[in-house]
N, C-alpha and C. Protein backbone atom coordinates (compact mmCIF):
# COMPACT_ATOMS: atom_id res chain seq x y z
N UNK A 1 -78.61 -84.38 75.32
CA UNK A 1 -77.62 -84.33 74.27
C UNK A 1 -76.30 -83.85 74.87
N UNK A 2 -75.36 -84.13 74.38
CA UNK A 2 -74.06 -83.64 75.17
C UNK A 2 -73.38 -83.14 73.89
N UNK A 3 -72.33 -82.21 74.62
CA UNK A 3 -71.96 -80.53 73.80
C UNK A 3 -70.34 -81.27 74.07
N UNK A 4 -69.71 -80.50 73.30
CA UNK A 4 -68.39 -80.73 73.64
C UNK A 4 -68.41 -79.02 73.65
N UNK A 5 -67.34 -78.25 74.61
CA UNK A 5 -66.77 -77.36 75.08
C UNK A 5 -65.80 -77.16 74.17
N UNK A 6 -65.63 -76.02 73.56
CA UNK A 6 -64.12 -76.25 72.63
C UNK A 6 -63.32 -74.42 73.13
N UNK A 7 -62.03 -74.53 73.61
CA UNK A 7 -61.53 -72.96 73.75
C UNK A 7 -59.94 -73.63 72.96
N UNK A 8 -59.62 -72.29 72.41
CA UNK A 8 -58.72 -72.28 72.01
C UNK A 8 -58.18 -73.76 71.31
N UNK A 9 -58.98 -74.10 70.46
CA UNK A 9 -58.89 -75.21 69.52
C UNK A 9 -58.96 -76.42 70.58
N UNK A 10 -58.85 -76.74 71.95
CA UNK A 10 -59.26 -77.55 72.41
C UNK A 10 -60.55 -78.23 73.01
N UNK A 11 -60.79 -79.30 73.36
CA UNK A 11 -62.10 -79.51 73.88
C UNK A 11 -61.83 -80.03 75.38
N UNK A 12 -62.40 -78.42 75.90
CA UNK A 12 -62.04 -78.64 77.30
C UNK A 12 -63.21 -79.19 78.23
N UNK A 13 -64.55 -79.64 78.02
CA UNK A 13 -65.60 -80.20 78.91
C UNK A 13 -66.15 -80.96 78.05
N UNK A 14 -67.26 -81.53 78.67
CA UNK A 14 -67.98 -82.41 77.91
C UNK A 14 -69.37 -82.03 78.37
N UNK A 15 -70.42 -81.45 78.39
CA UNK A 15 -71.68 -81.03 78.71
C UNK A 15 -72.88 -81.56 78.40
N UNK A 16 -74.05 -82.12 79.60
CA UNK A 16 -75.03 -82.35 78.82
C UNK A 16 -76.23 -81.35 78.70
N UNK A 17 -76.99 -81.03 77.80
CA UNK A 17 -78.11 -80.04 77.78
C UNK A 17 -79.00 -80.11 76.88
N UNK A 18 -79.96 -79.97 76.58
CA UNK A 18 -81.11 -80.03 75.33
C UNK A 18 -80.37 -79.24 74.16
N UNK A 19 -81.63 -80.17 73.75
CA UNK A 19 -80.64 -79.78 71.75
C UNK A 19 -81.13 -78.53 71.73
N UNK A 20 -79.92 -78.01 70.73
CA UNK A 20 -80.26 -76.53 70.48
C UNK A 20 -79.53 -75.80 71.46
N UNK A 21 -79.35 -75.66 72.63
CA UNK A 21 -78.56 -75.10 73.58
C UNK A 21 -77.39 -74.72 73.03
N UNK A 22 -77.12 -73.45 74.06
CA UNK A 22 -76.16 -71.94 73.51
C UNK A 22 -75.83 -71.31 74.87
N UNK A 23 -74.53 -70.91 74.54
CA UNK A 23 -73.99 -70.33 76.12
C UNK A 23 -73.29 -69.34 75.40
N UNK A 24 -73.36 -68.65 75.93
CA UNK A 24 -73.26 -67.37 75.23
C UNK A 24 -71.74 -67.03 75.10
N UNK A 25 -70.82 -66.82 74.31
CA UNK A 25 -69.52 -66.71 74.18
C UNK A 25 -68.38 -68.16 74.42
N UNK A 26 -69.70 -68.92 74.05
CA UNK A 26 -68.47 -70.26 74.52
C UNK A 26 -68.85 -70.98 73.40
N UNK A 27 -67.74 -71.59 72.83
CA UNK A 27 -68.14 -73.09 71.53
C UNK A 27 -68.81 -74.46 72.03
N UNK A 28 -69.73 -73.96 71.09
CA UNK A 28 -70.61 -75.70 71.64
C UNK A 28 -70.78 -76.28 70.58
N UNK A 29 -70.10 -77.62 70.59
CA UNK A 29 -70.96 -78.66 69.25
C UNK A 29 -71.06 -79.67 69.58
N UNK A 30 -71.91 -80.14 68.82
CA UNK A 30 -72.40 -81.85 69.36
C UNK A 30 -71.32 -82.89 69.55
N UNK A 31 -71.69 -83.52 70.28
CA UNK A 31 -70.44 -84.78 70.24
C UNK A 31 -70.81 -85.46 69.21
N UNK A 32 -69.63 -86.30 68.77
CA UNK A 32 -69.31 -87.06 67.97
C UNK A 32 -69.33 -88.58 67.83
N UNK A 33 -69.87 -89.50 66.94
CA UNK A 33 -69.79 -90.76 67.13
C UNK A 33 -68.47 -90.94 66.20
N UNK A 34 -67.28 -91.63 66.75
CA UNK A 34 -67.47 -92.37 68.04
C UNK A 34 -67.13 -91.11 69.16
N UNK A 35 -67.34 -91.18 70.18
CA UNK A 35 -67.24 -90.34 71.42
C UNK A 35 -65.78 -89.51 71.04
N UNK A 36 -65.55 -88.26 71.40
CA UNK A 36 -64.76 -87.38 71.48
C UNK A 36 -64.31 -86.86 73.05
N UNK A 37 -62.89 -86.70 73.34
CA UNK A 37 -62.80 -86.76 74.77
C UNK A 37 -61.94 -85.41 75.11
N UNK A 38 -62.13 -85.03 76.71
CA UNK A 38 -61.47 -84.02 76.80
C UNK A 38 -60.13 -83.99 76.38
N UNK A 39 -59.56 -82.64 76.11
CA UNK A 39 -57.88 -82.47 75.44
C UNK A 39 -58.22 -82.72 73.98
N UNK A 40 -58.84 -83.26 73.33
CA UNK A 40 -58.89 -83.49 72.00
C UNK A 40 -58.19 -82.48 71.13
N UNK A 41 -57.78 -82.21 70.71
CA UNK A 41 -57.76 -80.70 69.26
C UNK A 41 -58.59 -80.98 68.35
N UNK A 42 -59.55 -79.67 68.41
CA UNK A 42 -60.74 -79.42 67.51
C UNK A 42 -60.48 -78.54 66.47
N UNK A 43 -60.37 -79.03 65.25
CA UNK A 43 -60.11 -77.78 64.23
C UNK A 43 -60.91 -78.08 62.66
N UNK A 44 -62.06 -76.82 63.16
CA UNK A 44 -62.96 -76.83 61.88
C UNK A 44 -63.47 -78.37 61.96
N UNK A 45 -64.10 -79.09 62.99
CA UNK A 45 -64.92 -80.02 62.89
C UNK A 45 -63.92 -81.44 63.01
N UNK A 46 -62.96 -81.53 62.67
CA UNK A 46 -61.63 -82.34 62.37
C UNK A 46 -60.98 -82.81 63.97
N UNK A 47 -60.95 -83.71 64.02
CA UNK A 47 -60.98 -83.66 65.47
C UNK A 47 -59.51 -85.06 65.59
N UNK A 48 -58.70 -84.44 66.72
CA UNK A 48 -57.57 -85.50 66.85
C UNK A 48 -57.05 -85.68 68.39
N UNK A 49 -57.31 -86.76 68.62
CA UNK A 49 -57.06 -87.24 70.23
C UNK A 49 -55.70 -86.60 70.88
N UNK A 50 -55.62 -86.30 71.67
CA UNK A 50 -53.79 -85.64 72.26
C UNK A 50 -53.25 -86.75 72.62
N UNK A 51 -52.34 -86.59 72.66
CA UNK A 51 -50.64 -87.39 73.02
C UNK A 51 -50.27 -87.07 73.78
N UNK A 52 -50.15 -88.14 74.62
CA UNK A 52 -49.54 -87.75 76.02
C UNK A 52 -48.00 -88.64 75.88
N UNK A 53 -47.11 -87.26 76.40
CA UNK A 53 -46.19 -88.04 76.86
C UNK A 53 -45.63 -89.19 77.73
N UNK A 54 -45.09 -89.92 77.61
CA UNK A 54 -44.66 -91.05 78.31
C UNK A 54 -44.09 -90.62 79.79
N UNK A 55 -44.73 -91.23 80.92
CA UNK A 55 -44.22 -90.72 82.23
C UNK A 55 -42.51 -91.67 81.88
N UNK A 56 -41.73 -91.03 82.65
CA UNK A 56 -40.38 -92.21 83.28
C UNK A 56 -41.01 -92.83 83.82
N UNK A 57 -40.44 -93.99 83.48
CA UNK A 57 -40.85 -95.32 83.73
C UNK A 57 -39.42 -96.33 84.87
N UNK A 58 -39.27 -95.86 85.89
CA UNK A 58 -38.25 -96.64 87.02
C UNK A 58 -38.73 -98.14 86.32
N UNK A 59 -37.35 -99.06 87.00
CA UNK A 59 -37.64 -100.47 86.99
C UNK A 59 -38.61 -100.97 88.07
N UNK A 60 -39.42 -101.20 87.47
CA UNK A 60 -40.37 -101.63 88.63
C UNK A 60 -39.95 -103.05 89.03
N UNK A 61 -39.65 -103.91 87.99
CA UNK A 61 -39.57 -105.12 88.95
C UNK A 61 -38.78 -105.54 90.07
N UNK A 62 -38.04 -104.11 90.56
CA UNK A 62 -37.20 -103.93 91.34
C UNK A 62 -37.77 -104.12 92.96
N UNK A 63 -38.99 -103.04 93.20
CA UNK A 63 -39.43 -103.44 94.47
C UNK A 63 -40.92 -102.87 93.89
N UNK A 64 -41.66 -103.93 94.68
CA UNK A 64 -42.89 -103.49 94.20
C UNK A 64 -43.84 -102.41 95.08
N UNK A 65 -43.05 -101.71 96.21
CA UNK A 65 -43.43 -100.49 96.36
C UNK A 65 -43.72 -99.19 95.43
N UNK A 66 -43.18 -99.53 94.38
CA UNK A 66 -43.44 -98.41 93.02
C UNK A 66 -44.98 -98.96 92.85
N UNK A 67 -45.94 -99.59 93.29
CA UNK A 67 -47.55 -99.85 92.57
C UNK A 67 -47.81 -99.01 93.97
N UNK A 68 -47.20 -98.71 94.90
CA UNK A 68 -48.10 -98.21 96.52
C UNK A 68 -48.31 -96.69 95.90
N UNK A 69 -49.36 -96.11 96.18
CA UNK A 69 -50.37 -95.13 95.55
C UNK A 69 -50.45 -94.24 96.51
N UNK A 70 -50.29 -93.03 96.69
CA UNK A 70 -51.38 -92.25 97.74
C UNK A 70 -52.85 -92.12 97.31
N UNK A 71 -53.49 -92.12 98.35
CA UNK A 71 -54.84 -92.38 98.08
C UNK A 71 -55.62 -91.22 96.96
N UNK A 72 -54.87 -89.73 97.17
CA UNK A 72 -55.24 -88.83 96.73
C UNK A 72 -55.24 -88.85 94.88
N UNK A 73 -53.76 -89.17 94.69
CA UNK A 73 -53.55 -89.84 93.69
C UNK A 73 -54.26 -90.90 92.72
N UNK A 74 -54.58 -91.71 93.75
CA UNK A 74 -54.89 -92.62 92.93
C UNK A 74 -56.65 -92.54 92.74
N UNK A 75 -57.39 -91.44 93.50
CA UNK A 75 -58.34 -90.82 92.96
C UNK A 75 -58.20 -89.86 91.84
N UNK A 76 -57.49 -89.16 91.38
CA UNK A 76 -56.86 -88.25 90.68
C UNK A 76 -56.89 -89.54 89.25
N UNK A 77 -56.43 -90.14 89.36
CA UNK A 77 -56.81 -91.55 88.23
C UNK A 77 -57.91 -91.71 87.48
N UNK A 78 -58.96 -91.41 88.20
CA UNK A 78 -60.15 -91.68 87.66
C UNK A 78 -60.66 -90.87 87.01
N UNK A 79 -59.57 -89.13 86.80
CA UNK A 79 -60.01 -88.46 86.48
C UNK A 79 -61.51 -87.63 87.04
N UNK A 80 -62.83 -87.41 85.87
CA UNK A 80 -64.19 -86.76 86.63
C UNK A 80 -64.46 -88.22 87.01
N UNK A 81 -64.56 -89.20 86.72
CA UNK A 81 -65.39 -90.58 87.40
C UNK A 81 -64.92 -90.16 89.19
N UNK A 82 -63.89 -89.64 89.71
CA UNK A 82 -63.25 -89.98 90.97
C UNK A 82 -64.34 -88.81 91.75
N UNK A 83 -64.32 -87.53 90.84
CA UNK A 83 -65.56 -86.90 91.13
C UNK A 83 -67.17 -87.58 91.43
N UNK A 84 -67.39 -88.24 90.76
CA UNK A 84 -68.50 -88.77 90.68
C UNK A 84 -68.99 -89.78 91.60
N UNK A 85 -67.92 -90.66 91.53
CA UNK A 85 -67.70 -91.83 92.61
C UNK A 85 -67.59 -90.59 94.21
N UNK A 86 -66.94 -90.07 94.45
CA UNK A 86 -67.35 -89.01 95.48
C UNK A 86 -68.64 -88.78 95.98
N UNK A 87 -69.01 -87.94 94.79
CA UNK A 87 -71.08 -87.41 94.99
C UNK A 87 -71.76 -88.64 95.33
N UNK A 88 -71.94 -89.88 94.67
CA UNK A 88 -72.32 -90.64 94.45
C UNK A 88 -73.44 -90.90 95.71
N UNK A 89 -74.67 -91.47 95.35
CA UNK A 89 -75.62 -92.09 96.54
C UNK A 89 -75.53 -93.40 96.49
N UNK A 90 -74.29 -94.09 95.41
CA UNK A 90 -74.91 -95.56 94.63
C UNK A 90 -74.06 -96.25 95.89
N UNK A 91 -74.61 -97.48 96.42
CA UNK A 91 -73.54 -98.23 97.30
C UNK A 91 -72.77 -99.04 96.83
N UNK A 92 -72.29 -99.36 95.78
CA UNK A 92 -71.21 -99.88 95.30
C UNK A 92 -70.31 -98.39 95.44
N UNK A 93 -70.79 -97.25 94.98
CA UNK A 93 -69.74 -96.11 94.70
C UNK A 93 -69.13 -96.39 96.49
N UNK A 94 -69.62 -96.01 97.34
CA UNK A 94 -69.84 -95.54 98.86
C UNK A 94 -68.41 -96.77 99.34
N UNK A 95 -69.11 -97.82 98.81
CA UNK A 95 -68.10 -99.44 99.31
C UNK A 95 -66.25 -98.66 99.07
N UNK A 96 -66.11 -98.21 97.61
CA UNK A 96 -65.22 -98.16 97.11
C UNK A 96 -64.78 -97.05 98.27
N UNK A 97 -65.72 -96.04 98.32
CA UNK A 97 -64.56 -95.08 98.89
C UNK A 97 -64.35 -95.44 100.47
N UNK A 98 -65.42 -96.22 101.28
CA UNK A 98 -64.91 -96.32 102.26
C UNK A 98 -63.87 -97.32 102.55
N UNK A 99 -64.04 -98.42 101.63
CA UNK A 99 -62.45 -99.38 101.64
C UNK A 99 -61.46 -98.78 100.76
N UNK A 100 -61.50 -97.58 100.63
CA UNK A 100 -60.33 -97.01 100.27
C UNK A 100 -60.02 -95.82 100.83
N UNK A 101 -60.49 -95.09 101.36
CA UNK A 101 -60.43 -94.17 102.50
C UNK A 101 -60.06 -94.13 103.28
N UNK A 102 -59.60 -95.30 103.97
CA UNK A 102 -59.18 -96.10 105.37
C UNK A 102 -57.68 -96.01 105.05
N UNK A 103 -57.15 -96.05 103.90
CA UNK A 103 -56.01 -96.70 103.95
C UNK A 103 -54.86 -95.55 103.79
N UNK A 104 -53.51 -95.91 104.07
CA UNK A 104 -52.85 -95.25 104.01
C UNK A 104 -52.32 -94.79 102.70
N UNK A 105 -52.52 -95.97 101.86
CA UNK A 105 -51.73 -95.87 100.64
C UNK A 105 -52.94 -97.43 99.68
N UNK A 106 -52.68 -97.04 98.48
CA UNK A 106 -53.42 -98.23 97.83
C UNK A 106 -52.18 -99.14 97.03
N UNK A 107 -52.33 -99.84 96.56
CA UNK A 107 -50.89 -100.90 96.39
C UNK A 107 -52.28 -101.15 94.99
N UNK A 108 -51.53 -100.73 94.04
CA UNK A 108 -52.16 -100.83 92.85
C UNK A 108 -52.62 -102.57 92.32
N UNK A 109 -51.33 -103.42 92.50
CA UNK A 109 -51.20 -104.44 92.08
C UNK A 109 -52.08 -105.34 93.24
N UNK A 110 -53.21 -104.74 94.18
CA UNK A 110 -53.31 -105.60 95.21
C UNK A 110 -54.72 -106.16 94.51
N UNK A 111 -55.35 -107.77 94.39
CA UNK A 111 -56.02 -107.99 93.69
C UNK A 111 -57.61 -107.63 94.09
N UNK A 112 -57.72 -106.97 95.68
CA UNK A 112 -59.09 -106.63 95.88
C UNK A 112 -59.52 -104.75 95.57
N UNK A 113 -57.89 -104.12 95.08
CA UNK A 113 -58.31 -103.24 94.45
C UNK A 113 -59.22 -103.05 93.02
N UNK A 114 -58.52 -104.08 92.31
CA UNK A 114 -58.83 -104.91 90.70
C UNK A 114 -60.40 -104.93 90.89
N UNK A 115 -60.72 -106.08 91.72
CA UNK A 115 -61.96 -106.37 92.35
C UNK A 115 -62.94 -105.38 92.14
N UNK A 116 -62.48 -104.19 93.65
CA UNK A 116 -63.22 -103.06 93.71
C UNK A 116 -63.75 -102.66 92.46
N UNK A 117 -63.22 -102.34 91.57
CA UNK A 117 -62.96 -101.31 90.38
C UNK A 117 -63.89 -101.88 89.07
N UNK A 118 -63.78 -103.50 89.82
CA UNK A 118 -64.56 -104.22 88.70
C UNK A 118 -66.38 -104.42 89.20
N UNK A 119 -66.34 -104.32 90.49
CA UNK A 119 -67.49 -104.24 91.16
C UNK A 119 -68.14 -102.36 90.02
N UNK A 120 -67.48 -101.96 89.91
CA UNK A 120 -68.16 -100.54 89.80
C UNK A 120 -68.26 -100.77 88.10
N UNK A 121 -67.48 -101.04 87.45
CA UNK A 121 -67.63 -101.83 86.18
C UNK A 121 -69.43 -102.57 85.81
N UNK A 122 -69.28 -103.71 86.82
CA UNK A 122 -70.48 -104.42 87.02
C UNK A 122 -71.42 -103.75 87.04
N UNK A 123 -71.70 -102.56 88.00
CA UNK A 123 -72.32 -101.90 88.30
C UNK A 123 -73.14 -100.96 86.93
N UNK A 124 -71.86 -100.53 86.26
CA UNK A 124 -72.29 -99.03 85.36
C UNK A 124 -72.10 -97.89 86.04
N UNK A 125 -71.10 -97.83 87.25
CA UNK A 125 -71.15 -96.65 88.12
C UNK A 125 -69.49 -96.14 87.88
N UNK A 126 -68.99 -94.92 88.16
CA UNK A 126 -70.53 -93.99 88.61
C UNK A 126 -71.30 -93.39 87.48
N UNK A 127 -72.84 -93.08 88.11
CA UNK A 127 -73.60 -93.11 86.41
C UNK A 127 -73.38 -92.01 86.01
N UNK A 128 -73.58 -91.39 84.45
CA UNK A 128 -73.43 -89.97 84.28
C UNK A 128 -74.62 -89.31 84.94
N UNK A 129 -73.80 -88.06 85.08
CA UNK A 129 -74.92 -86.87 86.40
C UNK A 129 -74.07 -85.63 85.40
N UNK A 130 -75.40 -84.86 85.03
CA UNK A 130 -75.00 -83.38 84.67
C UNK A 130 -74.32 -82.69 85.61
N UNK A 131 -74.34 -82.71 86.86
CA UNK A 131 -73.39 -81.85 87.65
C UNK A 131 -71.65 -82.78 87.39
N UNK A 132 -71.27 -83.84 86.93
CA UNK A 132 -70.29 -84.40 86.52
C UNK A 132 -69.60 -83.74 84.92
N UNK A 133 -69.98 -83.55 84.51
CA UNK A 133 -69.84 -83.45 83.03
C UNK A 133 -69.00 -84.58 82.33
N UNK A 134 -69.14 -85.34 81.59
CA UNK A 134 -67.95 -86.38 80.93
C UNK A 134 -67.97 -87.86 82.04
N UNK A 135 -68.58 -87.96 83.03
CA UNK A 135 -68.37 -88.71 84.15
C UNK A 135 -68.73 -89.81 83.87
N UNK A 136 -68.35 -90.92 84.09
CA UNK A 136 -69.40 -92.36 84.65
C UNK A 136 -69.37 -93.08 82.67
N UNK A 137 -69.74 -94.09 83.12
CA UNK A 137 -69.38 -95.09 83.87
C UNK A 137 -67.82 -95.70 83.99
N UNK A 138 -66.95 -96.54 85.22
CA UNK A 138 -65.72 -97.06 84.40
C UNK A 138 -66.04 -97.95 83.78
N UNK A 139 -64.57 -98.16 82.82
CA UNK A 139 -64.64 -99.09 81.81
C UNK A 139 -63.44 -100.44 81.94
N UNK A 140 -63.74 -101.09 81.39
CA UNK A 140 -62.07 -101.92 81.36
C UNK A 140 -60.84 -101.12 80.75
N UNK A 141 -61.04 -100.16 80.12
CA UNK A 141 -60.34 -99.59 79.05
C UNK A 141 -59.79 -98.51 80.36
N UNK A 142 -60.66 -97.97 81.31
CA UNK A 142 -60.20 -97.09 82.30
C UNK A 142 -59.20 -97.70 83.46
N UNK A 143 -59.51 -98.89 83.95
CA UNK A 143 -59.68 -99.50 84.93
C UNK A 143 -57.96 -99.88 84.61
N UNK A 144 -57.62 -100.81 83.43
CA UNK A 144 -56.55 -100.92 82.64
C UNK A 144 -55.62 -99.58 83.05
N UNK A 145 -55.90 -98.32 82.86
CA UNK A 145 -55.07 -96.93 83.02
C UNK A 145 -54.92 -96.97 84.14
N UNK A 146 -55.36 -96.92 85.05
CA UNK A 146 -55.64 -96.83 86.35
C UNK A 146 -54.36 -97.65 87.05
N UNK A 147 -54.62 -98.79 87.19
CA UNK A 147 -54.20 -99.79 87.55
C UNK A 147 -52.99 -100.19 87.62
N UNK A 148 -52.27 -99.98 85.73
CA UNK A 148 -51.50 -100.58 85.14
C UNK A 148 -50.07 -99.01 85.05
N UNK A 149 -50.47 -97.70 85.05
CA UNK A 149 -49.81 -97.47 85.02
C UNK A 149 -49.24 -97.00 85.70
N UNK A 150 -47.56 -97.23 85.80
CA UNK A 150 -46.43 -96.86 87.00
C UNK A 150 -46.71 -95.48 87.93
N UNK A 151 -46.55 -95.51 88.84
CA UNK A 151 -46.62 -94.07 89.97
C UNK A 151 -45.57 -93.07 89.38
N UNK A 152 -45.97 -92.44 89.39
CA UNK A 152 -44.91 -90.86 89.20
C UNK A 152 -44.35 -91.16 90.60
N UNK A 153 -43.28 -90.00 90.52
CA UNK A 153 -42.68 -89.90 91.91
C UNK A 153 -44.10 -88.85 92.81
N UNK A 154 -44.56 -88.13 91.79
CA UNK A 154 -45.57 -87.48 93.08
C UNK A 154 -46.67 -88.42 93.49
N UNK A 155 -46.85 -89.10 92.64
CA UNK A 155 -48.07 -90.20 93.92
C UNK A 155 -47.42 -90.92 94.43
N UNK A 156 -46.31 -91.42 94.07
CA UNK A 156 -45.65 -92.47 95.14
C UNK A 156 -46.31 -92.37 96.69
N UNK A 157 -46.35 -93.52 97.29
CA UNK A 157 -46.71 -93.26 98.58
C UNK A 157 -45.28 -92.98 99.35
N UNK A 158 -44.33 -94.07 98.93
CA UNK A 158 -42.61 -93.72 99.58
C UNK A 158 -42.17 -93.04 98.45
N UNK A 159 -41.74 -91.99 98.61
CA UNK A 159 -41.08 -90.79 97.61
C UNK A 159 -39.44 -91.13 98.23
N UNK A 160 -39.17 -90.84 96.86
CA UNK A 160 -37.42 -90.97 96.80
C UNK A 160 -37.10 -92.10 96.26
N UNK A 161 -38.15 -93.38 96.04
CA UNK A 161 -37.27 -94.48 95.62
C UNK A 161 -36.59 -94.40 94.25
């Protein structure tokens, strides 16, 4: 069964554990259909997704060095999945990180990244693992975030443009 974590009106983990489970000084309640996600605001059962602000958005169609990624970054994307895909024993997970490990920088828009990402899609990886909490599998809906949205200046791989 999985717990949602709630401090200070937010829901900061996602946990799995047998029903009934209790941690002593911490809020636990069941998740929610449809799924409830970290950052949420939890109040009295009432539950509302957060808002994220809009990064600046440079002209990208300017040079398409704005999709080049640092690698670190663009693990940082995946959020806990990037965790997971890490631990992972699965060899689709393993593929991903070693053709992406190699590189200096990932070029978001490059179509065997897409590929990759969709291989792990195919897959169902990475799977959920209690030592993950919230983890696994990606989705199109992730893959889409990932992918599609512009580099900050801190992942940029060339900073300053």
């Amino acid at each position: 069964m999985q717990y949602l974590v709630v401090e200070n009106n937010k829901v900061s983990n996602i946990i799995d554990a047998p029903e009934g489970f209790t941690l002593e000084g911490v809020e636990l309640y069941p998740q929610k259909s449809p799924p409830i996600g970290i950052d949420w605001t939890w109040n009295n059962g009432n539950t509302i997704p957060p808002v994220y602000e809009a990064p600046e958005i440079p002209d990208i169609t300017l040079d398409p060095k704005y999709w080049w990624i640092d690698v670190g970054p663009f693990y940082d994307r995946f959020g806990v999945d990037g965790i997971a895909i890490a631990a992972s024993d699965n060899g689709i997970c393993k593929a991903v990180q070693t053709l992406t490990g190699v590189r200096k920088y990932i070029d978001l828009k490059d179509p065997k990244v897409s590929q990759m990402i969709d291989m792990l899609i195919a897959a169902q990886q990475p799977a959920a693992t209690a030592f993950v909490p919230g983890a696994g599998p990606i989705t199109a809906a992730k893959k889409a975030k990932i992918l599609n949205t512009p580099t900050t200046e801190a992942e940029r791989f060339i900073k300053g443009m």
